[in-house]
Protein backbone atom coordinates (compact mmCIF):
# COMPACT_ATOMS: atom_id res chain seq x y z
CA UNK A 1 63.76 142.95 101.66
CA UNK A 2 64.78 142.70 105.30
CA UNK A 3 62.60 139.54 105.50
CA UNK A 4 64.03 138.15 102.18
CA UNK A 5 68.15 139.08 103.81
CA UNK A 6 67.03 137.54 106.96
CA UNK A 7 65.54 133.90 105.35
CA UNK A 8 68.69 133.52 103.38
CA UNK A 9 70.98 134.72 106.34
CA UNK A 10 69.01 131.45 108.04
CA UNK A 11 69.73 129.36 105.45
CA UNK A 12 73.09 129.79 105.39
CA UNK A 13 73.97 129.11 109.11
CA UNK A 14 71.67 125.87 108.13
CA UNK A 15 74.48 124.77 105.62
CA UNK A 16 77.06 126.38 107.46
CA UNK A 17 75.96 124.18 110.73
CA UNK A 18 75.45 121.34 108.46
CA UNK A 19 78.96 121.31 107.02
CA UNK A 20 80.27 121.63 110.57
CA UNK A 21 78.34 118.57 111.59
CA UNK A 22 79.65 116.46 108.73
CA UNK A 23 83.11 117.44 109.17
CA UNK A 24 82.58 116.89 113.18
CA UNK A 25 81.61 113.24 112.27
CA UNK A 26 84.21 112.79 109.29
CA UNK A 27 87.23 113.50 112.20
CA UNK A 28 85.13 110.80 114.72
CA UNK A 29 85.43 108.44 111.48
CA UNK A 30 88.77 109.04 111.25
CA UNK A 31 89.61 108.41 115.00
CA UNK A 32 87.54 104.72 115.14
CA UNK A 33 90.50 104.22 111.61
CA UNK A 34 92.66 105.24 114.13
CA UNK A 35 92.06 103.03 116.65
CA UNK A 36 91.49 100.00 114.34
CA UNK A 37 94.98 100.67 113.26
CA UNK A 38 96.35 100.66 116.63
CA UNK A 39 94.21 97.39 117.45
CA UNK A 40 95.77 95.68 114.63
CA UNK A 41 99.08 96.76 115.37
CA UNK A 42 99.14 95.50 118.88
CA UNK A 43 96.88 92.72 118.18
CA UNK A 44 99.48 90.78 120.40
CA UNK A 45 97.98 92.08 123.58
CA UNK A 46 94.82 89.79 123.12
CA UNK A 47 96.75 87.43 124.69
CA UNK A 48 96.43 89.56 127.52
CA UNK A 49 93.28 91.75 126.76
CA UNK A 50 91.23 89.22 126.05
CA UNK A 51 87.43 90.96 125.57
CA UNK A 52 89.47 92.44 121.80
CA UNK A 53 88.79 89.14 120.54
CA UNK A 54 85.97 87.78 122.46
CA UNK A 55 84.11 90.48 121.80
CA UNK A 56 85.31 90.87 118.35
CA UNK A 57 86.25 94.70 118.59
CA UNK A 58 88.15 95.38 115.89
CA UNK A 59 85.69 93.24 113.42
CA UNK A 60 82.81 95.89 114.81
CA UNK A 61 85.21 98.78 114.18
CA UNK A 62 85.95 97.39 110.53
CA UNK A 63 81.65 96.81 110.09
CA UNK A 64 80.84 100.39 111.08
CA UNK A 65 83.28 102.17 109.07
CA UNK A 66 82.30 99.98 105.80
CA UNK A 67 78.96 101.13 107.08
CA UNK A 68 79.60 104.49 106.97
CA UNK A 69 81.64 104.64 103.83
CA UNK A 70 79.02 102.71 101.71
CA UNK A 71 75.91 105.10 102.49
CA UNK A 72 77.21 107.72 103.75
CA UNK A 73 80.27 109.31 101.38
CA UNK A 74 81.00 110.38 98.22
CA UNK A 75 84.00 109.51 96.38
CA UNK A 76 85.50 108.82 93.28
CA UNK A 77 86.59 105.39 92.65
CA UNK A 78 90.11 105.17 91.17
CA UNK A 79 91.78 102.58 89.03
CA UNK A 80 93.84 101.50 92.07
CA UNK A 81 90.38 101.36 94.63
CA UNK A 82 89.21 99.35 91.74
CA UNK A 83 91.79 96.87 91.98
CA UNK A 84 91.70 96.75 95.30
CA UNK A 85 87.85 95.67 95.79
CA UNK A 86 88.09 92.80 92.98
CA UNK A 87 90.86 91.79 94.88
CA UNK A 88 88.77 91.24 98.12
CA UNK A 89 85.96 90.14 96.15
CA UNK A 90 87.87 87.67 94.77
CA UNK A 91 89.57 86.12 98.08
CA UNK A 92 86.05 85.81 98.61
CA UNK A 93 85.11 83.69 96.03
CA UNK A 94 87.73 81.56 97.16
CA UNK A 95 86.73 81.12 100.18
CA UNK A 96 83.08 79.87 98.71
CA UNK A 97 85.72 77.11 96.39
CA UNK A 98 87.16 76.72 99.65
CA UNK A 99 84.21 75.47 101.47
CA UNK A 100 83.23 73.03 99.20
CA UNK A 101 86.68 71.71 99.10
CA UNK A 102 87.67 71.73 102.82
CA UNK A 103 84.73 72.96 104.64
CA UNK A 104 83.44 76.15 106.50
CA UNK A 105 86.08 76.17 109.37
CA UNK A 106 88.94 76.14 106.58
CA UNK A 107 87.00 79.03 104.55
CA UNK A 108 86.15 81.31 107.53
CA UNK A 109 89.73 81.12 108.94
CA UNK A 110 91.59 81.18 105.81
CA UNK A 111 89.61 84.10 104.67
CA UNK A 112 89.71 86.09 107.56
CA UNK A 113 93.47 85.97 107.75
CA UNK A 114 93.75 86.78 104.13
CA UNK A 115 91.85 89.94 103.85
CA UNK A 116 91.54 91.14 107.49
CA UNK A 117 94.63 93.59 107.19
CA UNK A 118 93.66 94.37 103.50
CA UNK A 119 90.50 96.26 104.35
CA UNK A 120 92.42 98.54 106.19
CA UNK A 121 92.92 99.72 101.98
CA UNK A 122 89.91 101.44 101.29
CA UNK A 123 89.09 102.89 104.71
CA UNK A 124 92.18 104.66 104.15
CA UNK A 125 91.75 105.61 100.73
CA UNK A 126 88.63 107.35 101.65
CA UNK A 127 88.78 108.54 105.13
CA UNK A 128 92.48 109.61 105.26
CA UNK A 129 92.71 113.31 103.45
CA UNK A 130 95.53 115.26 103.84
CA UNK A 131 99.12 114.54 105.02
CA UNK A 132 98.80 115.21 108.62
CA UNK A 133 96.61 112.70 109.01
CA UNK A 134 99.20 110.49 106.90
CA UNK A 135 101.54 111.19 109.32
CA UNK A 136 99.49 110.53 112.69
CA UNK A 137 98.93 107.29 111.55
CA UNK A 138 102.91 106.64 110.53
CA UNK A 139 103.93 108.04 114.21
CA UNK A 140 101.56 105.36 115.25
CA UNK A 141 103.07 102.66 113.23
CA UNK A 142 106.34 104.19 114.50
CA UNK A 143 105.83 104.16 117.92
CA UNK A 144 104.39 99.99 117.89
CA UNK A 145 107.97 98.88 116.45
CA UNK A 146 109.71 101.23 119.27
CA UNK A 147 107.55 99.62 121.63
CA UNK A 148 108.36 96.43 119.94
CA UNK A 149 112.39 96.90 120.47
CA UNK A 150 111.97 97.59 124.23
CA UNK A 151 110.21 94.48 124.60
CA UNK A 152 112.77 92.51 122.79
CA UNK A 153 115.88 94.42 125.14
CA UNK A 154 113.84 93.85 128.08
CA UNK A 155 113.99 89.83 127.17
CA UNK A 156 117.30 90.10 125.95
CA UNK A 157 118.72 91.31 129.66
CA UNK A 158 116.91 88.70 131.16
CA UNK A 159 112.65 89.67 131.24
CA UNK A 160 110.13 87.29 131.20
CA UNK A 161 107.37 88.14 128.72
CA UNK A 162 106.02 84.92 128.57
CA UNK A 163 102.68 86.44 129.68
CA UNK A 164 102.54 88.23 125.90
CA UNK A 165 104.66 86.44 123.34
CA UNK A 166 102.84 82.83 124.30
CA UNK A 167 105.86 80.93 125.87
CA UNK A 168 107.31 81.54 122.15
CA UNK A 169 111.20 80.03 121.56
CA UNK A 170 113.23 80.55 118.47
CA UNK A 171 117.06 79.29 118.62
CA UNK A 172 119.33 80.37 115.31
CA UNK A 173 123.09 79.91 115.94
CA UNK A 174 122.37 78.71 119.29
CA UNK A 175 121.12 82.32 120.33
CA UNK A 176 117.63 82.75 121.24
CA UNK A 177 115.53 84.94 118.52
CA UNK A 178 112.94 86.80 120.93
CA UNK A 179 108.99 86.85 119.89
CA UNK A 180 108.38 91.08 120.93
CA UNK A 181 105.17 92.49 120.89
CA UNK A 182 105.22 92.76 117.06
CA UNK A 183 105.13 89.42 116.39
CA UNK A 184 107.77 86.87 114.89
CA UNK A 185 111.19 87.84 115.20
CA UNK A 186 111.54 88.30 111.32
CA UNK A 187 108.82 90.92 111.72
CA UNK A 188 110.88 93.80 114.03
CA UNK A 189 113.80 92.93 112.22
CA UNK A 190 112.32 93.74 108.81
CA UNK A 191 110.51 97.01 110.33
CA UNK A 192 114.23 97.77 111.51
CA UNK A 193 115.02 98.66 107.77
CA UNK A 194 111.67 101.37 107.83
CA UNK A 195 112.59 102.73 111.30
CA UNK A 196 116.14 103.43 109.87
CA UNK A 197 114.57 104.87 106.82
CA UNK A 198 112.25 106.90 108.84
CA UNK A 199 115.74 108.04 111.15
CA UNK A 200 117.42 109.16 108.24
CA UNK A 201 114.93 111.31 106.23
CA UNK A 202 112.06 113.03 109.12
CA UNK A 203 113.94 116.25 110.33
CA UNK A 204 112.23 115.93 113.49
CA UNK A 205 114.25 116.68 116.93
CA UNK A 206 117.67 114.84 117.30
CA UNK A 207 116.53 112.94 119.89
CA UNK A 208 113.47 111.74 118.29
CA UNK A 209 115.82 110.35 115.66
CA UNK A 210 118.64 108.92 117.58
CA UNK A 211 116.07 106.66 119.61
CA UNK A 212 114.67 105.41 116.10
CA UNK A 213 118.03 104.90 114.59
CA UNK A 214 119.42 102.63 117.58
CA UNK A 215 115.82 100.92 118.21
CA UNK A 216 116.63 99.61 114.12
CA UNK A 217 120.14 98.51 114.73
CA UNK A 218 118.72 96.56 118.12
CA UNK A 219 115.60 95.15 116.52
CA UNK A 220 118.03 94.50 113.47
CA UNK A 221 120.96 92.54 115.47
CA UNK A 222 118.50 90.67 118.08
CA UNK A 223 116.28 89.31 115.11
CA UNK A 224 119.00 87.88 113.85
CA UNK A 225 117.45 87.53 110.29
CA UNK A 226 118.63 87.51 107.25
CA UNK A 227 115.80 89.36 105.63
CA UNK A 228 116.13 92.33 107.88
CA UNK A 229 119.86 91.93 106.91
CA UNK A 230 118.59 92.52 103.54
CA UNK A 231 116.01 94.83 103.72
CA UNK A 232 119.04 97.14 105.43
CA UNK A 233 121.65 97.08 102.64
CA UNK A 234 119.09 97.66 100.25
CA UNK A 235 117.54 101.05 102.57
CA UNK A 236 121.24 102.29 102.76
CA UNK A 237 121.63 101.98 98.93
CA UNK A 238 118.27 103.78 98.51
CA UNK A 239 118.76 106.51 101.15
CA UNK A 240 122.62 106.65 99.68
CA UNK A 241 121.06 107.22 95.72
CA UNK A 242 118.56 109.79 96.97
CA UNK A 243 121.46 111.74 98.77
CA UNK A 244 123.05 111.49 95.25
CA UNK A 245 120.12 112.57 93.56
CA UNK A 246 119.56 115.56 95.78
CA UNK A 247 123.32 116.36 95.61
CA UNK A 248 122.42 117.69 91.89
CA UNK A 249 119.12 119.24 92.80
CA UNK A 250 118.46 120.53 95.77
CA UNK A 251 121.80 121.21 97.78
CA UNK A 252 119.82 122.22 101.03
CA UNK A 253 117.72 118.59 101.27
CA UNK A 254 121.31 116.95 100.18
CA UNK A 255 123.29 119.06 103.07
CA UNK A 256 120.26 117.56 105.70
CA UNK A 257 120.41 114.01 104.41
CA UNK A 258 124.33 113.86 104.71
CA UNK A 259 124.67 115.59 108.32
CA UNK A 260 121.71 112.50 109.33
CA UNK A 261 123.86 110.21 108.05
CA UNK A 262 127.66 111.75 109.95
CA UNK A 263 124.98 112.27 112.80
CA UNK A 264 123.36 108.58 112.86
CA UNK A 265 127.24 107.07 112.35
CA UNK A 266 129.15 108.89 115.08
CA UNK A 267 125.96 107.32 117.69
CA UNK A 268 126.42 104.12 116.55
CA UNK A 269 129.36 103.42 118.19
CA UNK A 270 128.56 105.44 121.63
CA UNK A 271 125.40 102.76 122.07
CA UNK A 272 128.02 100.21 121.48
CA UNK A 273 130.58 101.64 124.18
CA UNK A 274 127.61 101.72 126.92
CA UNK A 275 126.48 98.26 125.66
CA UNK A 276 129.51 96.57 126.36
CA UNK A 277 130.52 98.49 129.10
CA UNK A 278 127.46 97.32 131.49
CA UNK A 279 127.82 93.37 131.85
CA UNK A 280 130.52 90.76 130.56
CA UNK A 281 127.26 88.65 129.39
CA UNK A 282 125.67 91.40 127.74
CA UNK A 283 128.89 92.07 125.31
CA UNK A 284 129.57 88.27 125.08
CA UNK A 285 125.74 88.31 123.70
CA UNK A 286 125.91 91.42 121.63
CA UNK A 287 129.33 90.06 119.99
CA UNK A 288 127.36 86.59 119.24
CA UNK A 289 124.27 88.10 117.84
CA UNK A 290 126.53 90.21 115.24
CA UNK A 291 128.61 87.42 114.49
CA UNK A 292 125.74 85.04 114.10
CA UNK A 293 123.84 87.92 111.73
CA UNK A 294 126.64 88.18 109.49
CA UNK A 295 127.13 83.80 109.36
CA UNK A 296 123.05 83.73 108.62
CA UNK A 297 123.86 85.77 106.06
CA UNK A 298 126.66 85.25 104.09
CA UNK A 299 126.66 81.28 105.12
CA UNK A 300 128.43 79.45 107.25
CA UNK A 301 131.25 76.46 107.33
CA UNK A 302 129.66 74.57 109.03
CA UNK A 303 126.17 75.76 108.13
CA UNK A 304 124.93 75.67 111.75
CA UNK A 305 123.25 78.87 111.33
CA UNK A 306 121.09 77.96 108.01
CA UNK A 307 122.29 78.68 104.31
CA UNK A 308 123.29 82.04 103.28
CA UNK A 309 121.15 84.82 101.82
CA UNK A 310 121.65 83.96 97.95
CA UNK A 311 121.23 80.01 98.46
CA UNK A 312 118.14 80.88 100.60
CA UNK A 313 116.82 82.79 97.97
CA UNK A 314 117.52 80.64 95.45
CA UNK A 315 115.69 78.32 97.79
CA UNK A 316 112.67 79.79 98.07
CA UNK A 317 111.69 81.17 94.73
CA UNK A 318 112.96 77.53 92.94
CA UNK A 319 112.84 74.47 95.49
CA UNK A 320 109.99 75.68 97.31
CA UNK A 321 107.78 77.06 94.26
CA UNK A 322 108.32 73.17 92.70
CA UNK A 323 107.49 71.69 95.99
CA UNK A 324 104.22 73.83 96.56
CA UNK A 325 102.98 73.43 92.91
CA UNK A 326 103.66 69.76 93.66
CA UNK A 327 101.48 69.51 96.68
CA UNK A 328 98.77 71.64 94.82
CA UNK A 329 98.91 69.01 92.32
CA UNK A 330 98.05 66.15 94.98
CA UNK A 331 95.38 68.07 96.36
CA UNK A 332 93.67 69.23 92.82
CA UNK A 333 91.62 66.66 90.51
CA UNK A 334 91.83 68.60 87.84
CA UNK A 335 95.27 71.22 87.81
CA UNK A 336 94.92 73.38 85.30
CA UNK A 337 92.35 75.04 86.26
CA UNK A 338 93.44 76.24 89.86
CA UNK A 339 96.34 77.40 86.95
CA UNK A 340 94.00 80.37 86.79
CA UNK A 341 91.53 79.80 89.83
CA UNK A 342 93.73 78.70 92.67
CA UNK A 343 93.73 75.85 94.73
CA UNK A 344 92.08 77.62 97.70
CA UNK A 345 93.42 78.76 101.33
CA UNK A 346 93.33 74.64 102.90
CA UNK A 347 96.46 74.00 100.16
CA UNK A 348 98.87 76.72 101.73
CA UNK A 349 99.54 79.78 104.33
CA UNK A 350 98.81 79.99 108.37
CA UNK A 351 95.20 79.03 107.86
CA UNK A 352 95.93 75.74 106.43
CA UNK A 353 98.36 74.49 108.45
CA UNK A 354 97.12 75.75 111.54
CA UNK A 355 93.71 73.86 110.28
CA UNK A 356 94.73 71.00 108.67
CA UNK A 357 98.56 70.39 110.01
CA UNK A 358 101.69 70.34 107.98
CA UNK A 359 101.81 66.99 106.74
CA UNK A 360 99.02 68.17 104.72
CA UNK A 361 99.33 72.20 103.99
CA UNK A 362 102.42 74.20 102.63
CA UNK A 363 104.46 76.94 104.33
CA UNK A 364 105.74 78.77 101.03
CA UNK A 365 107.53 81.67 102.91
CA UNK A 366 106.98 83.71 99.61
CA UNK A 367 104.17 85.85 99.42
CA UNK A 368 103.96 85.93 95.23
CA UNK A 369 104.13 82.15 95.36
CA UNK A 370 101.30 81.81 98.58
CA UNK A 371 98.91 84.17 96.34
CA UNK A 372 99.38 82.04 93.34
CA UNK A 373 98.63 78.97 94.93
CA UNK A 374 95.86 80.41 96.56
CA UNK A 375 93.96 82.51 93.82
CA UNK A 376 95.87 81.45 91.02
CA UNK A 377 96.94 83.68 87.83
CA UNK A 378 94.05 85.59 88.69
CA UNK A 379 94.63 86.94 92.11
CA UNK A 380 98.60 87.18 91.67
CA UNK A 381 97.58 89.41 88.67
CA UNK A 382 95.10 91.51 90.74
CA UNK A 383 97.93 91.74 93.70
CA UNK A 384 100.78 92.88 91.22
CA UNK A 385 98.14 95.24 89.28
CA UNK A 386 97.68 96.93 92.64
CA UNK A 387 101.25 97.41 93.95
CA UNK A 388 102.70 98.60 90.54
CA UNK A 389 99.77 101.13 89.95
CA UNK A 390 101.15 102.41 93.50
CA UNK A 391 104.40 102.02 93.07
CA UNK A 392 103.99 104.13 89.36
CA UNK A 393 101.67 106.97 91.78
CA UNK A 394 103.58 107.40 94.75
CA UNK A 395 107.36 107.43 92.67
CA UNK A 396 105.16 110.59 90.87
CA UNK A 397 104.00 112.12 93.49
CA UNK A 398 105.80 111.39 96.55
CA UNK A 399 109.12 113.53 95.52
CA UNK A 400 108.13 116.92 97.27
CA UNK A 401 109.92 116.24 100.36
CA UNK A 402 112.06 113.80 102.41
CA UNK A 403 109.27 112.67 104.52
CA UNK A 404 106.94 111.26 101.70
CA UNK A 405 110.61 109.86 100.28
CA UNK A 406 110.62 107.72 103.14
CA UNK A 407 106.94 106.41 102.77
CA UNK A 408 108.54 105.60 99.46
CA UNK A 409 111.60 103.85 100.01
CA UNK A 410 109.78 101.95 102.92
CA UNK A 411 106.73 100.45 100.39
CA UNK A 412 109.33 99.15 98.48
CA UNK A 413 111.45 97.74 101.56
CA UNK A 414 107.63 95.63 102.03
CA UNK A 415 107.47 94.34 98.49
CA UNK A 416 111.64 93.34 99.02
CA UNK A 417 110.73 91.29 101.89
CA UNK A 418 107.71 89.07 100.32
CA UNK A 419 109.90 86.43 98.70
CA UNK A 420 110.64 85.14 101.86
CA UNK A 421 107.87 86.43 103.88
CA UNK A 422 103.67 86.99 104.08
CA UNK A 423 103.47 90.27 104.40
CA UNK A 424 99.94 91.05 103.12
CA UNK A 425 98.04 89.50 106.19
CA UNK A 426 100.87 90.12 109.19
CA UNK A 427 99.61 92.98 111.41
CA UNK A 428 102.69 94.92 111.70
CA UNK A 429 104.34 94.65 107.81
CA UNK A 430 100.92 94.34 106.54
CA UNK A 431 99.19 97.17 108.01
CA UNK A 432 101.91 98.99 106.78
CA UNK A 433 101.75 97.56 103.10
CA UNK A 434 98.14 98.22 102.97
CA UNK A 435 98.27 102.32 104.64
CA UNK A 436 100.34 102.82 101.74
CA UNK A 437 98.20 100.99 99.08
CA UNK A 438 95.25 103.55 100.44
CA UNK A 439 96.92 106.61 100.47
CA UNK A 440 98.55 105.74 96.61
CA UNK A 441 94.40 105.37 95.69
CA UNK A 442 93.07 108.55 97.31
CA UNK A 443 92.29 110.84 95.10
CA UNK A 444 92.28 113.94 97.53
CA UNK A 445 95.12 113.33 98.66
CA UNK A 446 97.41 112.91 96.03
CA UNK A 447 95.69 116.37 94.88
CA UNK A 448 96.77 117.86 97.60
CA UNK A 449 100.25 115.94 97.15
């Protein structure tokens, strides 16, 4: 009997050992997602760290963890996973209707910038678990747009970062609109709107949320776009229904929500004192960049600072979806089919007119109207498939607590933005986009949720 006790005493340190060692190597999986993530987020320092690229780092990081996924876990597929996978199959099929139209350069290059921050989907879908985890990787995103405002004040008070925005030069209004290390200026001004979000409902220390509050209004004023003007109204009219909302059902989470909101308001105009109390310039600037904001917006007399918000709009989902089913007319034999197929990545987006120029590609500026003309009914089916069946999961399930609330209100913030904006495939708003997409399709989870 003693023998018998002591064989399956063995055994079981064998399968206790054994489920040590797996969970040991599932928490090294989730670091290299980890650092992908960060990679893509400051995939601006390439310019500087130039062995990420040459040596084609993150592209190994995204081949092992495929690797290990594939053969090496278990999971359930969900309808959302689903989704997600036909939808990179798919951009791969057009890149193979791509190649024979405009060659393997235009293919590689148009597919690559399609699906590259899309993959970051299923990795998190399988190796993200629980919501610490969730929120390591949202501190990261966090801390890249803080990072992001610092390097735009640092231009904005006279700091040359030529060396890692690429000599970059945007005038609106006659003020300049700094590239920062997230990118475009469109691109901290829209995460301005999420950072606010974020400000108002993490009850983290009041520090921690007065330095994310005024790195939104910068980022928000020096971008000087009209999206991020947007995206800001429409995150104060979310944040001010959920305080409603919690008013009549939970008093304590209502009592929080309000004091953020007396809290974030009396700041507000302390940053402004100190701003304009340092340099004449530096309030001439700050006065010009508010003005300019609010002309952008609304529109202008004498329209030096582009059209207004709803003539822009109007712009972009009726002018410019004409114009760009126009030019995938010229470029198609026969149009009705890319109808349903698409008229592949050399007829519009980044790829194709960094490839072919823009006398011959099409900027649409609207990410619905980009996907169409790229996969046709098909793909923009697949895409809007995938972010209803989140929004419909996380609007269930993320109403616990403030903190998933603001996951929440920022997905949507992402989907507000694509009619004048590609999201899917820009590191910063993408990476974003596509965290949440994961976390919406893991089953675990949203168990644990």
């Amino acid at each position: 009997m003693s023998i018998k006790k002591s064989i399956g005493v063995n055994e079981l340190d064998k399968q206790n050992t054994s489920m040590k060692s797996i969970s040991l190597i599932r928490k090294i999986d989730y670091l290299i997602f980890v650092l992908l993530f960060t990679l893509i987020l400051l995939y601006q320092l390439q310019i500087v760290l130039t062995w990420i690229s040459v040596f084609k780092i993150r592209e190994l990081l995204y081949l092992y963890l495929y690797l290990r996924i594939i053969f090496f876990y278990r999971y359930r597929l969900s309808f959302n996973l689903i989704c997600i996978y036909l939808f990179l199959l798919y951009c791969f099929f057009i890149a193979i209707n791509t190649y024979f139209l405009y060659g393997s350069e235009m293919a590689v290059n148009g597919f690559i910038r399609f699906v590259f921050v899309a993959l970051l989907a299923p990795l998190a879908s399988v190796l993200i678990t629980d919501i610490k985890q969730v929120k390591v990787v949202m501190n990261i995103w966090l801390t890249v747009v803080l990072l992001g405002c610092v390097t735009a004040v640092y231009q904005f008070l006279g700091g040359d970062l030529s060396w890692l925005v690429d000599d970059y030069i945007a005038i609106r209004g006659g003020l300049i609109r700094f590239k920062t290390l997230l990118g475009e200026p469109n691109v901290g001004g829209m995460a301005a709107g999420i950072l606010f979000t974020f400000a108002i409902l993490t009850y983290g220390s009041r520090v921690k949320k007065v330095i994310y509050f005024l790195a939104s209004i910068i980022l928000l004023i020096l971008s000087v776009s009209k999206a991020a003007l947007a995206g800001f109204f429409l995150a104060i009219i979310m944040l001010s229904l959920n305080y409603i909302k919690n008013v009549f059902n939970n008093a304590v989470l209502s009592q929080k929500t309000l004091k953020s909101f007396i809290f974030m308001i009396a700041v507000l105009p302390i940053f402004f004192i100190i701003t304009i109390s340092t340099d004449l310039s530096v309030r001439v600037n700050i006065s010009n960049y508010v003005n300019t904001s609010i002309d952008s917006f609304f529109g202008s007399d004498n329209n030096t600072d582009g059209p207004g918000i709803l003539t822009d709009i109007s712009m972009r989902l009726i002018d410019r979806t004409n114009e760009g089913i126009e030019v995938a007319k010229e470029e198609s034999s026969y149009y009705p089919v890319n109808i349903l197929v698409g008229s592949s990545y050399g007829v519009a987006g980044s790829s194709a007119i960094e490839i072919r120029g823009r006398n011959k590609a099409f900027a649409p500026h609207n990410m619905f109207l980009e996907t169409y003309l790229v996969g046709g009914i098909i793909l923009l089916a697949l895409f809007m498939t995938i972010i209803i069946k989140t929004l419909l999961t996380i609007v269930s399930l993320f109403r616990s607590d403030n903190y998933k609330k603001a996951i929440l209100i920022a997905f949507i913030l992402t989907i507000a933005y694509m009619p004048s904006y590609p999201i899917i495939y820009q590191p910063v708003l993408g990476a974003f986009f596509w965290l949440v997409i994961g976390i919406s399709s893991n089953r675990k989870l949203l168990m644990n949720s």
